[in-house]
N, C-alpha and C. Protein backbone atom coordinates (compact mmCIF):
# COMPACT_ATOMS: atom_id res chain seq x y z
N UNK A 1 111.82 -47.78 26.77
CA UNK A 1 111.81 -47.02 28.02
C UNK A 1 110.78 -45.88 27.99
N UNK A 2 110.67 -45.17 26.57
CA UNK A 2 109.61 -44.32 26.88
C UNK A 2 108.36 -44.69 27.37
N UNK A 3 108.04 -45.99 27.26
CA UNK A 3 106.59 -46.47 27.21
C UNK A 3 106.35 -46.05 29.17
N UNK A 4 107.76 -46.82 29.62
CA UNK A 4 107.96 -46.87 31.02
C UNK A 4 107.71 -45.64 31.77
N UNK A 5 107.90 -44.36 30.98
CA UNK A 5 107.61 -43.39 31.25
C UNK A 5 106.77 -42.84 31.40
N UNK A 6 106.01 -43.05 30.34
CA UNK A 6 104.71 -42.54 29.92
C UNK A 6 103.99 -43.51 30.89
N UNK A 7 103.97 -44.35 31.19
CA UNK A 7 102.94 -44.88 32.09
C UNK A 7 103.06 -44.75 33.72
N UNK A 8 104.27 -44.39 34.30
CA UNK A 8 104.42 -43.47 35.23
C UNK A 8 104.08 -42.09 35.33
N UNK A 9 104.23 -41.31 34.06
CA UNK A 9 103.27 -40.05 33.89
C UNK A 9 101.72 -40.14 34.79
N UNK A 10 101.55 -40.93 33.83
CA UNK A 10 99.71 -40.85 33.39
C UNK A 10 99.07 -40.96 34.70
N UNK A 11 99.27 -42.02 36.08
CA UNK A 11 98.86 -42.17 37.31
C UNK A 11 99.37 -40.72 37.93
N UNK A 12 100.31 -40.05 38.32
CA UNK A 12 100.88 -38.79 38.71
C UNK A 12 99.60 -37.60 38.31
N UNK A 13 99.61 -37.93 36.88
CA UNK A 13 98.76 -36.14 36.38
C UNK A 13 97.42 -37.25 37.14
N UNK A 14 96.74 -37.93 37.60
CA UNK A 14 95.28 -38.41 37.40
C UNK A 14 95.41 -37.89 39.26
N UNK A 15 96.57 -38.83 39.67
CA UNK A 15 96.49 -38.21 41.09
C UNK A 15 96.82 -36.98 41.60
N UNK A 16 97.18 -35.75 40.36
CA UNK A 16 97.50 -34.83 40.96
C UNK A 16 96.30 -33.93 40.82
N UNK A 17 95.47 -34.26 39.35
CA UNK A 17 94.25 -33.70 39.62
C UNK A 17 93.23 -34.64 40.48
N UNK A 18 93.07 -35.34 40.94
CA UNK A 18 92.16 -35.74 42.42
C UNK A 18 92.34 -35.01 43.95
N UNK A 19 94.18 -34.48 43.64
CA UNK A 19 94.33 -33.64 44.73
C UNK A 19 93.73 -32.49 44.98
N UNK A 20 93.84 -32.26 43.59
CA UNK A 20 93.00 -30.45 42.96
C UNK A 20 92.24 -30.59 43.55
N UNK A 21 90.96 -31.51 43.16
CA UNK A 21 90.00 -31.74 43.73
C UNK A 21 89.45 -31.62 45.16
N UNK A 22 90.81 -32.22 46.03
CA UNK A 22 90.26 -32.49 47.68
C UNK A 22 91.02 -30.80 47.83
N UNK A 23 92.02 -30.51 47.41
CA UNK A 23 92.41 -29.06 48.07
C UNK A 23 91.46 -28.01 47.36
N UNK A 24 90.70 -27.44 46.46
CA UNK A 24 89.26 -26.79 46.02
C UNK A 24 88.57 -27.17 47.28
N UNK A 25 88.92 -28.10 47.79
CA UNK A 25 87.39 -28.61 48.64
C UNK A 25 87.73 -28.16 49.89
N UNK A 26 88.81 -26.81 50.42
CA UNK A 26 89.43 -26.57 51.24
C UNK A 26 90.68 -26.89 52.62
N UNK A 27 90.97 -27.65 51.39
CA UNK A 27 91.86 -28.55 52.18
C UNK A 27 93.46 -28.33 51.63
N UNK A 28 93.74 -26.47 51.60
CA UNK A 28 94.74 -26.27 51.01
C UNK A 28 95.72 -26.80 51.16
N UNK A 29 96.60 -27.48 52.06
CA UNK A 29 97.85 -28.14 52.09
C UNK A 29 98.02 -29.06 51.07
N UNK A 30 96.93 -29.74 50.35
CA UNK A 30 96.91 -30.58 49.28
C UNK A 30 97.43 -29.95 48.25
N UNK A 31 97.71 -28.63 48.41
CA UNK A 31 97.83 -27.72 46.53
C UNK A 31 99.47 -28.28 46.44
N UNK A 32 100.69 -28.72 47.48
CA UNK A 32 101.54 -28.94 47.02
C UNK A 32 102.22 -30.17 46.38
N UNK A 33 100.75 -31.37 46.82
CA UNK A 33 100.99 -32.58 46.20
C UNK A 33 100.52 -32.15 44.71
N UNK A 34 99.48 -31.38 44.28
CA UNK A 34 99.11 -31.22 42.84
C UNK A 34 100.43 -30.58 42.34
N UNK A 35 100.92 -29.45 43.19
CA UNK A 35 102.00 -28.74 42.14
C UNK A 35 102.80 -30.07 41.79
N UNK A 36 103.83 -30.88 42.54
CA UNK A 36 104.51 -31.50 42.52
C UNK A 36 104.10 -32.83 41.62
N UNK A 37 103.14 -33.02 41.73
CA UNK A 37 102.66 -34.17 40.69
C UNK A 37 102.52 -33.99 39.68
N UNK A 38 102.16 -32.27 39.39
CA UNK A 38 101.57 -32.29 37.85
C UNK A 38 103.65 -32.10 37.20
N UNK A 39 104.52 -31.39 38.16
CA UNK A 39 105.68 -31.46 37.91
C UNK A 39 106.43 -32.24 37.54
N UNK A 40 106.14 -33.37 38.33
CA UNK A 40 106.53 -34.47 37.71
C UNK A 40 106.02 -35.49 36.98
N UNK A 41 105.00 -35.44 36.50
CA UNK A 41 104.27 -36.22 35.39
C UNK A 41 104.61 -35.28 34.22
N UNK A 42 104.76 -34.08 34.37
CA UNK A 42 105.19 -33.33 33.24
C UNK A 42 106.83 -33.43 32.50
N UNK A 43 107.89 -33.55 34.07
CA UNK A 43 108.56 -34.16 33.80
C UNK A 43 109.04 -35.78 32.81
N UNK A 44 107.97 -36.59 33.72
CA UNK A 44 108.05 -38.13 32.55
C UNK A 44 107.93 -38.12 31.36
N UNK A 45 106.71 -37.21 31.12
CA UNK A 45 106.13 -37.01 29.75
C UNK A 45 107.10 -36.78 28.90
N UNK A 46 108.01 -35.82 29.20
CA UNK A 46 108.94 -35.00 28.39
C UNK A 46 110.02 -35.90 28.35
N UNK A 47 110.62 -36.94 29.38
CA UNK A 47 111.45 -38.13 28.90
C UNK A 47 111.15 -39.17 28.18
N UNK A 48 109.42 -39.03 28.20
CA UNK A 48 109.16 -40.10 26.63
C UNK A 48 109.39 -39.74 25.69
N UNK A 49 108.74 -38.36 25.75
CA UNK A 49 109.27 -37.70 24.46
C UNK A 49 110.53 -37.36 23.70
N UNK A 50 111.97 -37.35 24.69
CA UNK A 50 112.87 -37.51 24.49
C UNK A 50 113.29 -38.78 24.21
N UNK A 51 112.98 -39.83 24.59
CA UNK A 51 113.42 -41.54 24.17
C UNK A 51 112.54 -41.90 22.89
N UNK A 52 112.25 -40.79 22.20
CA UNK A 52 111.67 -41.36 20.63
C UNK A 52 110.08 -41.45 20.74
N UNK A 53 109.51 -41.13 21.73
CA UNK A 53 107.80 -40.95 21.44
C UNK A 53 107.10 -39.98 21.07
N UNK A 54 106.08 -39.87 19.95
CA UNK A 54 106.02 -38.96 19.07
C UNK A 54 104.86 -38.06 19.99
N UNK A 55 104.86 -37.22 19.79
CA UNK A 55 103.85 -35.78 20.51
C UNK A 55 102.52 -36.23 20.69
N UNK A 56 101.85 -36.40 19.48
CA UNK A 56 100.54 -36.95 18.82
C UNK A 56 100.14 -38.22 19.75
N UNK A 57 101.42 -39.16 19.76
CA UNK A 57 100.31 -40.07 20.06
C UNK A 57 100.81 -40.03 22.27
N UNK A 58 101.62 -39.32 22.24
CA UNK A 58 102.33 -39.51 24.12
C UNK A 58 101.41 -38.81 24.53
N UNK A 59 101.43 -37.58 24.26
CA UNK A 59 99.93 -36.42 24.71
C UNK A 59 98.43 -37.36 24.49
N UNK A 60 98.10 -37.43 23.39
CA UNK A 60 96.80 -38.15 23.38
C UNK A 60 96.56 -39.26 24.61
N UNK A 61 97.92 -40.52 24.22
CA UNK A 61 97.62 -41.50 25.50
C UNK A 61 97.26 -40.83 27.13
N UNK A 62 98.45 -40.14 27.08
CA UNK A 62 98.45 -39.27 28.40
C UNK A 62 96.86 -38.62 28.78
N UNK A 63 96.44 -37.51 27.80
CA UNK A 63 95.03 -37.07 28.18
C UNK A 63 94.18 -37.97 28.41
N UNK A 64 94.42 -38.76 27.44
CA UNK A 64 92.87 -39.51 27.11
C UNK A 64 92.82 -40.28 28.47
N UNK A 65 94.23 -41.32 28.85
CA UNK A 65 93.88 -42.17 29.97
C UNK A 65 93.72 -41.17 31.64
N UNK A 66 93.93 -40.17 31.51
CA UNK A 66 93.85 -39.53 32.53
C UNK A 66 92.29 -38.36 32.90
N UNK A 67 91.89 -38.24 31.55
CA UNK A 67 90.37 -37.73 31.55
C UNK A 67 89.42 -39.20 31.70
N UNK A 68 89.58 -40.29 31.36
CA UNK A 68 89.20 -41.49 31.40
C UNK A 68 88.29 -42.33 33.28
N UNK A 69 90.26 -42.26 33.47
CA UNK A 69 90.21 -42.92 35.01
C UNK A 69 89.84 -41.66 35.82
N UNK A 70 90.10 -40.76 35.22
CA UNK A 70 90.06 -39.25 36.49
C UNK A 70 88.26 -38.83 36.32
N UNK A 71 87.25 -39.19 35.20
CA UNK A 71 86.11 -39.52 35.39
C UNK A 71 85.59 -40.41 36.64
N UNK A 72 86.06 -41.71 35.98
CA UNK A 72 85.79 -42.93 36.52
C UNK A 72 86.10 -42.80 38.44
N UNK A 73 87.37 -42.57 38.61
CA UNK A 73 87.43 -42.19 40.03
C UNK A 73 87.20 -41.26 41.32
N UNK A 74 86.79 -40.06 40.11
CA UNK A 74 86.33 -39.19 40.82
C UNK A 74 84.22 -39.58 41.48
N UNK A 75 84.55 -40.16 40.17
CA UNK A 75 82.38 -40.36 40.66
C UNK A 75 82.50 -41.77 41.88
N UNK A 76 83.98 -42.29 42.24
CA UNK A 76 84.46 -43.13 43.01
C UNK A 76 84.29 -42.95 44.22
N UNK A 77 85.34 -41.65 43.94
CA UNK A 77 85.84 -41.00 45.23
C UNK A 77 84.58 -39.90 45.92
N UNK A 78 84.50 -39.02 44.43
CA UNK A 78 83.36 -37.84 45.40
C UNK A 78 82.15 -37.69 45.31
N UNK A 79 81.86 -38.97 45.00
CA UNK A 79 80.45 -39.09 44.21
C UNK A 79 79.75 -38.07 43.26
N UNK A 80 80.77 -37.93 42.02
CA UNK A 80 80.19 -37.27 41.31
C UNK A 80 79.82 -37.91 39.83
N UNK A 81 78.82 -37.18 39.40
CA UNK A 81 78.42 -37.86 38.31
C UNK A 81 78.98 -38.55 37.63
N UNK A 82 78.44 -39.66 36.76
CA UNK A 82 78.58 -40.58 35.80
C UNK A 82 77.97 -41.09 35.37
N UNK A 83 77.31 -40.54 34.18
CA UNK A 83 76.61 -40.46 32.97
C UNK A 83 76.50 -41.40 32.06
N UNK A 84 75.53 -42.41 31.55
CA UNK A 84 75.63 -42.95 30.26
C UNK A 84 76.23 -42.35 29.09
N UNK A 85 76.25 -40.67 28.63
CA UNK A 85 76.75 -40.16 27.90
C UNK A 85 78.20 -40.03 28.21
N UNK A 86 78.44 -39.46 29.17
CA UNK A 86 79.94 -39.35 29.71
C UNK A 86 80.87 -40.71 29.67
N UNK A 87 80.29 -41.66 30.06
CA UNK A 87 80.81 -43.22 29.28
C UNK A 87 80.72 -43.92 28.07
N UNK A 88 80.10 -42.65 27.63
CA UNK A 88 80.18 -42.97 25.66
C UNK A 88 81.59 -42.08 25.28
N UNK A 89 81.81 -41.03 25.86
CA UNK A 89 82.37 -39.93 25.98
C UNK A 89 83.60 -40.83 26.32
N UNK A 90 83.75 -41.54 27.84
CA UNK A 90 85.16 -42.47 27.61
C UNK A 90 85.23 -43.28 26.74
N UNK A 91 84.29 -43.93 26.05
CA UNK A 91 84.68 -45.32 24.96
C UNK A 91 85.58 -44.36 23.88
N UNK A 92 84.63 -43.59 23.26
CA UNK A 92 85.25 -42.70 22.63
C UNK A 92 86.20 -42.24 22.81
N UNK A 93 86.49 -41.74 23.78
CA UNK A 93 88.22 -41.10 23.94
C UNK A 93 89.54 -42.13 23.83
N UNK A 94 88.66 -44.03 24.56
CA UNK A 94 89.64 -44.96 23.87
C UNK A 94 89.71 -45.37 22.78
N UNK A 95 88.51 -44.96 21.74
CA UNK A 95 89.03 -45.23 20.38
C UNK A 95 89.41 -44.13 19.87
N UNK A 96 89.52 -42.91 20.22
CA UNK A 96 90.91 -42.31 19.45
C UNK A 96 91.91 -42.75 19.95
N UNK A 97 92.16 -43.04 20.63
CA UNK A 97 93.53 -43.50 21.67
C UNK A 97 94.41 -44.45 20.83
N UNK A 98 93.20 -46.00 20.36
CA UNK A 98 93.44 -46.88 19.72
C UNK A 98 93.83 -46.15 18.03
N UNK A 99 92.95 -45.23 17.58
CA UNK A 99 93.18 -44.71 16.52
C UNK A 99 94.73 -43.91 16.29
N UNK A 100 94.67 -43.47 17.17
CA UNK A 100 96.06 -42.82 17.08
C UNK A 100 97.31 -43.61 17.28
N UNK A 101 97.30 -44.18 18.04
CA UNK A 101 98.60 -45.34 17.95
C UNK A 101 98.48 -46.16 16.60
N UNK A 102 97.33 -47.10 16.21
CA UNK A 102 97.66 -47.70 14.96
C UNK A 102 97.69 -46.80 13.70
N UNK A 103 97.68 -45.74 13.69
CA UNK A 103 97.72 -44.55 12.45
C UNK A 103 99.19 -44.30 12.34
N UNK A 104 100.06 -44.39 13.85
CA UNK A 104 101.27 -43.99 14.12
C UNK A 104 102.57 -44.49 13.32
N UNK A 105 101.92 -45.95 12.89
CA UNK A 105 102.95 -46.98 12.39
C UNK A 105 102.77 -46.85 10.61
């Protein structure tokens, strides 16, 4: 079940910072979908962590896939950069990702 969690997290924090994003862009009524998203992805997180998932690797998955897609969709959504380096920058962030889960066992 934690896994179930954690992967309901991870979409929440990615869409709550895209909200950031459009409410910065003056579109304050958006600031209460970020509060509430990052609330409750913070929430999930903390029920993986309670159903036996270790810190190290729930946080890592969590950042990593959410600095990842929240790259990837933002240069989607607001046309902002995306870099050959910055996509070395995601490979990289999935092989710690991968590193950290098989280190875990």
């Amino acid at each position: 079940m934690e896994w179930v969690y954690l992967a309901c997290a991870i979409p929440l924090e990615i869409a709550s910072t895209l909200a950031l994003r459009v409410a910065a862009a003056g579109r304050p009524r958006w600031y209460a979908g970020v509060v509430l998203g990052y609330v409750a992805s913070f929430a999930l997180l903390s029920l993986a962590l309670h159903e036996g998932l270790g810190i190290g690797v729930a946080y890592g998955i969590w950042t990593a896939v959410g600095v990842a897609l929240t790259a990837v969709l933002s240069h989607r959504l607001f046309a902002e950069p995306l870099t050959r380096t910055m996509l070395l920058g995601i490979a990289l962030i999935a092989a710690g990702v991968v590193l950290l889960e098989t280190g875990h066992g």
